[in-house]
N, C-alpha and C. Protein backbone atom coordinates (compact mmCIF):
# COMPACT_ATOMS: atom_id res chain seq x y z
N UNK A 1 93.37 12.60 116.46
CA UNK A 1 92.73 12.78 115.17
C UNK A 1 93.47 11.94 114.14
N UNK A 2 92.57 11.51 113.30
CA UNK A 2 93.28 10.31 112.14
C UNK A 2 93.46 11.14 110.90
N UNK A 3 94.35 10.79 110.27
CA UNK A 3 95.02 10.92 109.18
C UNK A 3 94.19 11.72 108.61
N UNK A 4 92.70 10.78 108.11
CA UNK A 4 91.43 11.91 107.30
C UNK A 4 91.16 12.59 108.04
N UNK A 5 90.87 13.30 109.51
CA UNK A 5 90.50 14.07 109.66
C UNK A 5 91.40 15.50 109.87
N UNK A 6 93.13 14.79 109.60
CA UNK A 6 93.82 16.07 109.60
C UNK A 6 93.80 16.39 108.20
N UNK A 7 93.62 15.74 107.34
CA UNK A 7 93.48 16.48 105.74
C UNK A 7 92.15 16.81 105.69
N UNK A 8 90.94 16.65 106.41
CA UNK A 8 89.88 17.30 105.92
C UNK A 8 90.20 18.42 106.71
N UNK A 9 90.74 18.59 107.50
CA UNK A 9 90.89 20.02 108.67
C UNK A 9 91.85 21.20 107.64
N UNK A 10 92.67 20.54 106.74
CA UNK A 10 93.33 21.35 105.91
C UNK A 10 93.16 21.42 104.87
N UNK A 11 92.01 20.95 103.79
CA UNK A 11 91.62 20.88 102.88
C UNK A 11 89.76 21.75 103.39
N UNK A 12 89.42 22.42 104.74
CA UNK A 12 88.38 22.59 104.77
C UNK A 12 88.21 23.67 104.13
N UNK A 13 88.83 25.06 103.74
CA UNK A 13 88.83 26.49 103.36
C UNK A 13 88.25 25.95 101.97
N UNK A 14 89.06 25.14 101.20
CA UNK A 14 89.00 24.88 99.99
C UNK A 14 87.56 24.13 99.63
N UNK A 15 87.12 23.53 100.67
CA UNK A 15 86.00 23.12 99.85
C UNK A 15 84.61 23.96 100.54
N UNK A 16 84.83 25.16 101.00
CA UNK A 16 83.94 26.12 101.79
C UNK A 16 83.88 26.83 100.61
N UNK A 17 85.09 27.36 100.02
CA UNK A 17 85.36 28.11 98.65
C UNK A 17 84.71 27.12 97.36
N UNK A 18 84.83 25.92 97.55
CA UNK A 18 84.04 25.62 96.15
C UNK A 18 82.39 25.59 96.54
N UNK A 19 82.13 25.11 97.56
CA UNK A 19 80.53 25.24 97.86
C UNK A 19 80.34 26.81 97.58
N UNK A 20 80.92 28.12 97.79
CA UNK A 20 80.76 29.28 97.33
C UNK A 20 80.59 29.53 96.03
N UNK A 21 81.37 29.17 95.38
CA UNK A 21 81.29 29.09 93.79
C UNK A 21 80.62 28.46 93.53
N UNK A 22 80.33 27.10 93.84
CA UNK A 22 78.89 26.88 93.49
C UNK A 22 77.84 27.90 93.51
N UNK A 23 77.13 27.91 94.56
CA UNK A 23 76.20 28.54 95.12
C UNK A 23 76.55 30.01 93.87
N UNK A 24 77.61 30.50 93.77
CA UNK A 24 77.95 31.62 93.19
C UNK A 24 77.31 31.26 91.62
N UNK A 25 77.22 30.43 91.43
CA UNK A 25 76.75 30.22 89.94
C UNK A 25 75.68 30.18 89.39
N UNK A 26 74.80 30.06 90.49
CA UNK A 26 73.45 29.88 90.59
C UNK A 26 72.80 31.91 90.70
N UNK A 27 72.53 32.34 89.79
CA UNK A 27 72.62 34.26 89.68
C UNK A 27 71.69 34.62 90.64
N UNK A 28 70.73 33.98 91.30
CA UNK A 28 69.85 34.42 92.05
C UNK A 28 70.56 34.25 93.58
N UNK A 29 71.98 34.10 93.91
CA UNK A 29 72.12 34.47 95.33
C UNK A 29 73.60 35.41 95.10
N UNK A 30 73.19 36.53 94.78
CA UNK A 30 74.27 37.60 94.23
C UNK A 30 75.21 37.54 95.60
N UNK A 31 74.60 37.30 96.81
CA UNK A 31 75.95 37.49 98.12
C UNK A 31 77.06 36.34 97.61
N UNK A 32 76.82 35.18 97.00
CA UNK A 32 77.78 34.34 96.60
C UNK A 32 78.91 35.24 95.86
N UNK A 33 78.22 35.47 94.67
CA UNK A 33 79.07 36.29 93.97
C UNK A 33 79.74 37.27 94.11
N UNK A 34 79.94 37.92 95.26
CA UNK A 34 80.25 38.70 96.00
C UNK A 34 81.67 38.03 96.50
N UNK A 35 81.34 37.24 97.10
CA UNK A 35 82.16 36.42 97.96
C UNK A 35 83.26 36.61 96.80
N UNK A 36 82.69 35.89 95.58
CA UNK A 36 83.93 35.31 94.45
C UNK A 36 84.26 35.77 94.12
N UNK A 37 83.48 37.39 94.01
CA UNK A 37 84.11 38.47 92.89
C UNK A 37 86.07 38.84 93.91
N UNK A 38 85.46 38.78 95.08
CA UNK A 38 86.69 39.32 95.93
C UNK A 38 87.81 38.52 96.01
N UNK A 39 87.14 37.26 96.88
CA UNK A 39 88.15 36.55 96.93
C UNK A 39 88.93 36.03 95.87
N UNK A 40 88.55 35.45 94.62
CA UNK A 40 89.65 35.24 93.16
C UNK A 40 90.62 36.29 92.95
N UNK A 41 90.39 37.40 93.12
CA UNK A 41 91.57 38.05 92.75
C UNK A 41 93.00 38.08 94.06
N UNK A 42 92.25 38.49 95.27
CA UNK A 42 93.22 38.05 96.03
C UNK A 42 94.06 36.54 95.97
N UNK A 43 93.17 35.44 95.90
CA UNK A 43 94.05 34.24 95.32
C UNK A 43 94.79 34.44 94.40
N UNK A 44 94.20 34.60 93.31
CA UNK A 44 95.28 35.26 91.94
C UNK A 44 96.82 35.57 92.30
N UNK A 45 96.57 36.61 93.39
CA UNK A 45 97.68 37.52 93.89
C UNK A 45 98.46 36.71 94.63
N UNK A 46 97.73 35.96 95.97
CA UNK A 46 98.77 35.12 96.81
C UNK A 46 99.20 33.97 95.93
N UNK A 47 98.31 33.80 94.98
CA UNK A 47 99.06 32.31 94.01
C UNK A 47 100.41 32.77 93.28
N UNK A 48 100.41 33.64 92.62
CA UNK A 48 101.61 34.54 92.19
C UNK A 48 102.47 34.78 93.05
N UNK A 49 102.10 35.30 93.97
CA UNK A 49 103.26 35.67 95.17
C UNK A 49 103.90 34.48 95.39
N UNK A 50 103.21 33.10 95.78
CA UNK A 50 104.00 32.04 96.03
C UNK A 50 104.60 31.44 95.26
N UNK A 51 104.42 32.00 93.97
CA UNK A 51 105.15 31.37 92.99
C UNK A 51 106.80 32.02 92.77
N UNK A 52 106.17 33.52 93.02
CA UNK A 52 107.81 34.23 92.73
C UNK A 52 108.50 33.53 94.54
N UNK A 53 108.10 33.36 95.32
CA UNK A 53 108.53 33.20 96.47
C UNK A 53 109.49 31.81 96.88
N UNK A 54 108.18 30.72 96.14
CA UNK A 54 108.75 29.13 96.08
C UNK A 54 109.99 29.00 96.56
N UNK A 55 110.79 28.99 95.85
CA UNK A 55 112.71 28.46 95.62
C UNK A 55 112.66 29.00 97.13
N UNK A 56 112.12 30.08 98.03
CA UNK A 56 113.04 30.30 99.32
C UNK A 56 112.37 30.11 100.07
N UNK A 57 110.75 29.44 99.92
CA UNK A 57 109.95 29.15 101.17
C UNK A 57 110.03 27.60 101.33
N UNK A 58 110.31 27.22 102.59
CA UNK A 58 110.19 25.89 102.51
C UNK A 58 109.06 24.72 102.57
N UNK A 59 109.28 24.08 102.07
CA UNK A 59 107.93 23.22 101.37
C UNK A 59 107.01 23.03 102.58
N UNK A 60 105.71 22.76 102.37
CA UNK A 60 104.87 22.75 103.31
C UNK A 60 104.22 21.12 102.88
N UNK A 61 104.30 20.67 104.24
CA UNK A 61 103.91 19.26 103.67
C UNK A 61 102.10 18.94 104.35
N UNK A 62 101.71 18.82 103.45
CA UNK A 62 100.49 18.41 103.65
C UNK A 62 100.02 17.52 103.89
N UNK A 63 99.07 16.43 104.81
CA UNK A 63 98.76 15.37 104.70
C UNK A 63 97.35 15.02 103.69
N UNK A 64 96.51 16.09 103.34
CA UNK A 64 95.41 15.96 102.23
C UNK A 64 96.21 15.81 100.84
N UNK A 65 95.82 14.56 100.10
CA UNK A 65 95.82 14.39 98.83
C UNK A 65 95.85 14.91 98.10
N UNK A 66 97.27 15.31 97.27
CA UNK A 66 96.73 16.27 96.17
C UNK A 66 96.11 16.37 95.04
N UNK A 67 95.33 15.51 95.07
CA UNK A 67 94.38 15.04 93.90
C UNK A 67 92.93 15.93 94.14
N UNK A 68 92.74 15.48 95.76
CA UNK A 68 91.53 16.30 96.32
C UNK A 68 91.62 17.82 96.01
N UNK A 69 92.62 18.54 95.69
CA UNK A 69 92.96 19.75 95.39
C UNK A 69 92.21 20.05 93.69
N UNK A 70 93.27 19.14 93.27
CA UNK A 70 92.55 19.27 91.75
C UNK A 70 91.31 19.30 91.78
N UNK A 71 90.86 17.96 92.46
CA UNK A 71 88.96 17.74 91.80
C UNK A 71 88.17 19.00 92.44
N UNK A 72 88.68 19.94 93.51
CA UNK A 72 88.16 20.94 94.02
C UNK A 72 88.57 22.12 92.89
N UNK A 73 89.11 22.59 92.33
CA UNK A 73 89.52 23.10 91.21
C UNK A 73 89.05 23.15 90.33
N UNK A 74 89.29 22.18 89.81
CA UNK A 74 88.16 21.48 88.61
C UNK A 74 86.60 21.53 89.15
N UNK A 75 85.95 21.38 90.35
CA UNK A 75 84.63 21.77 90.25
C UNK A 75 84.90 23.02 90.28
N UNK A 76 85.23 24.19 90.84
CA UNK A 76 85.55 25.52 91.09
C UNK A 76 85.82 25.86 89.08
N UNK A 77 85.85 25.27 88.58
CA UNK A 77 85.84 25.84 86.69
C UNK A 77 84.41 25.03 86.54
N UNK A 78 84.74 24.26 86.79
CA UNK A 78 83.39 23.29 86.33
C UNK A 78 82.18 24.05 86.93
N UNK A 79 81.41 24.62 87.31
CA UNK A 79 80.73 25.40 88.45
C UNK A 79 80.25 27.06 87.83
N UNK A 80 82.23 27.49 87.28
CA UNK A 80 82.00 29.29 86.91
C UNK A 80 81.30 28.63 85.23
N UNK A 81 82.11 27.51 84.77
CA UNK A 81 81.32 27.43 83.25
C UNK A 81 80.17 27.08 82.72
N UNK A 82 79.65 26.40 83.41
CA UNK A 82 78.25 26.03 83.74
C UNK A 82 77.27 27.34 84.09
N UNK A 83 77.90 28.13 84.98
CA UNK A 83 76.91 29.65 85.12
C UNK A 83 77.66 30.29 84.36
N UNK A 84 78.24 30.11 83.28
CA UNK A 84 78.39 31.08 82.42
C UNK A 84 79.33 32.37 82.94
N UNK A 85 79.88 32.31 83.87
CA UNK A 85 80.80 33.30 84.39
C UNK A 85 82.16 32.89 83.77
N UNK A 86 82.20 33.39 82.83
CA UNK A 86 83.89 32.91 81.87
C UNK A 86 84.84 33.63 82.62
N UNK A 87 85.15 34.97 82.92
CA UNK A 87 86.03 35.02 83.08
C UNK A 87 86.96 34.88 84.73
N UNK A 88 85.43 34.70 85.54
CA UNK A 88 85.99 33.57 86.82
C UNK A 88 86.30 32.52 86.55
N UNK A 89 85.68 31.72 85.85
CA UNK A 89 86.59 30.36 84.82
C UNK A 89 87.93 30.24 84.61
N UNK A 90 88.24 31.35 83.92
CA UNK A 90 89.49 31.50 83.04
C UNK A 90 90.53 32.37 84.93
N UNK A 91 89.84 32.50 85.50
CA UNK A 91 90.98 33.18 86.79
C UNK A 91 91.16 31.90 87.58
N UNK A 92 90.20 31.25 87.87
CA UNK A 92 90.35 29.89 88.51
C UNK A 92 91.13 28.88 87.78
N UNK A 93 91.07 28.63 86.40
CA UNK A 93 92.26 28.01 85.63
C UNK A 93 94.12 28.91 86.03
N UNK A 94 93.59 29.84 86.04
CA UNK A 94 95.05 30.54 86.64
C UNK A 94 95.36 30.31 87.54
N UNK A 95 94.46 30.16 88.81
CA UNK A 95 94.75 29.74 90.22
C UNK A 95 95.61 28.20 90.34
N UNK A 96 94.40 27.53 89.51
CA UNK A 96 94.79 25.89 89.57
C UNK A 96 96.41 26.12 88.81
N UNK A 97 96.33 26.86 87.86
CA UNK A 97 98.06 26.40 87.39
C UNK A 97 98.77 27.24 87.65
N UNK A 98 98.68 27.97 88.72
CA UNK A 98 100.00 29.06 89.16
C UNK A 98 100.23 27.67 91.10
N UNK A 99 98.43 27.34 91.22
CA UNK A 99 98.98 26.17 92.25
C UNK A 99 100.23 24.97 92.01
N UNK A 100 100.29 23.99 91.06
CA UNK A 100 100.37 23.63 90.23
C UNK A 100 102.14 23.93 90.08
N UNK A 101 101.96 24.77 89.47
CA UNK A 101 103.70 25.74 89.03
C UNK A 101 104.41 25.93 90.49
N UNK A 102 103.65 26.42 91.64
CA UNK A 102 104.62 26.49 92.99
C UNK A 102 104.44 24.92 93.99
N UNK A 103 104.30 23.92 93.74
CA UNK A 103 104.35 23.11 94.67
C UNK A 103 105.42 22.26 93.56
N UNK A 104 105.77 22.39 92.25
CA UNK A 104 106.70 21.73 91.47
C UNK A 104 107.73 22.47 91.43
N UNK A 105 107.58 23.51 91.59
CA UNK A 105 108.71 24.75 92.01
C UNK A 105 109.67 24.71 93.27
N UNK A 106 108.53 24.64 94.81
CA UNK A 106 108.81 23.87 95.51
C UNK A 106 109.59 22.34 95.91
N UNK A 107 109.21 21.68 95.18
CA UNK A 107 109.54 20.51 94.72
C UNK A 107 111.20 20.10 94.20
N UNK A 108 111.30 21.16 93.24
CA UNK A 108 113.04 21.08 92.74
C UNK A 108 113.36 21.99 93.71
N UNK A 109 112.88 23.07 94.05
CA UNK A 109 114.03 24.26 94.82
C UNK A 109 114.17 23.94 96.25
């Protein structure tokens, strides 16, 4: 397997989760929203956790781009604001910068 297909193999959850939020934004397929209502908060939680954790877990090296992360992020806000779901908006901005805070965390520790 080549290079892209081991970062699409590890970048796949993430863009299963933004096609969800999509789809989630759109009010007429409430099972989406379902999906999002659950899963954001658990992220919330493991994003936090890895943040207090960082300094003693050792870095995980990825071969997907971390740019591809962002623009998945950024549609994942881009997506809740557009359907008007603010305050999945405003939890997914938390996600992206508690991500964000532990891979720079990672990074020095």
């Amino acid at each position: 397997m080549g290079a892209m297909g081991r970062w699409l193999k590890e970048a796949l959850l993430d863009v299963v989760v933004t096609v969800v939020i999509v789809l989630a934004a759109i009010p007429a397929l409430p099972w989406a929203r379902w999906i999002v209502l659950v899963y954001t908060p658990l992220m919330l939680l493991l994003k936090l956790g890895a943040l207090l954790a960082a300094p003693h877990l050792p870095r995980m090296r990825r071969s997907a781009p971390e740019a591809l992360f962002h623009v998945l992020y950024g549609i994942n806000v881009l997506a809740l604001l557009v359907g008007r779901w603010w305050w999945m908006a405003v939890a997914w901005v938390l996600i992206w910068g508690l991500s964000v805070a532990v891979e720079r965390r990672q990074r020095r520790g």
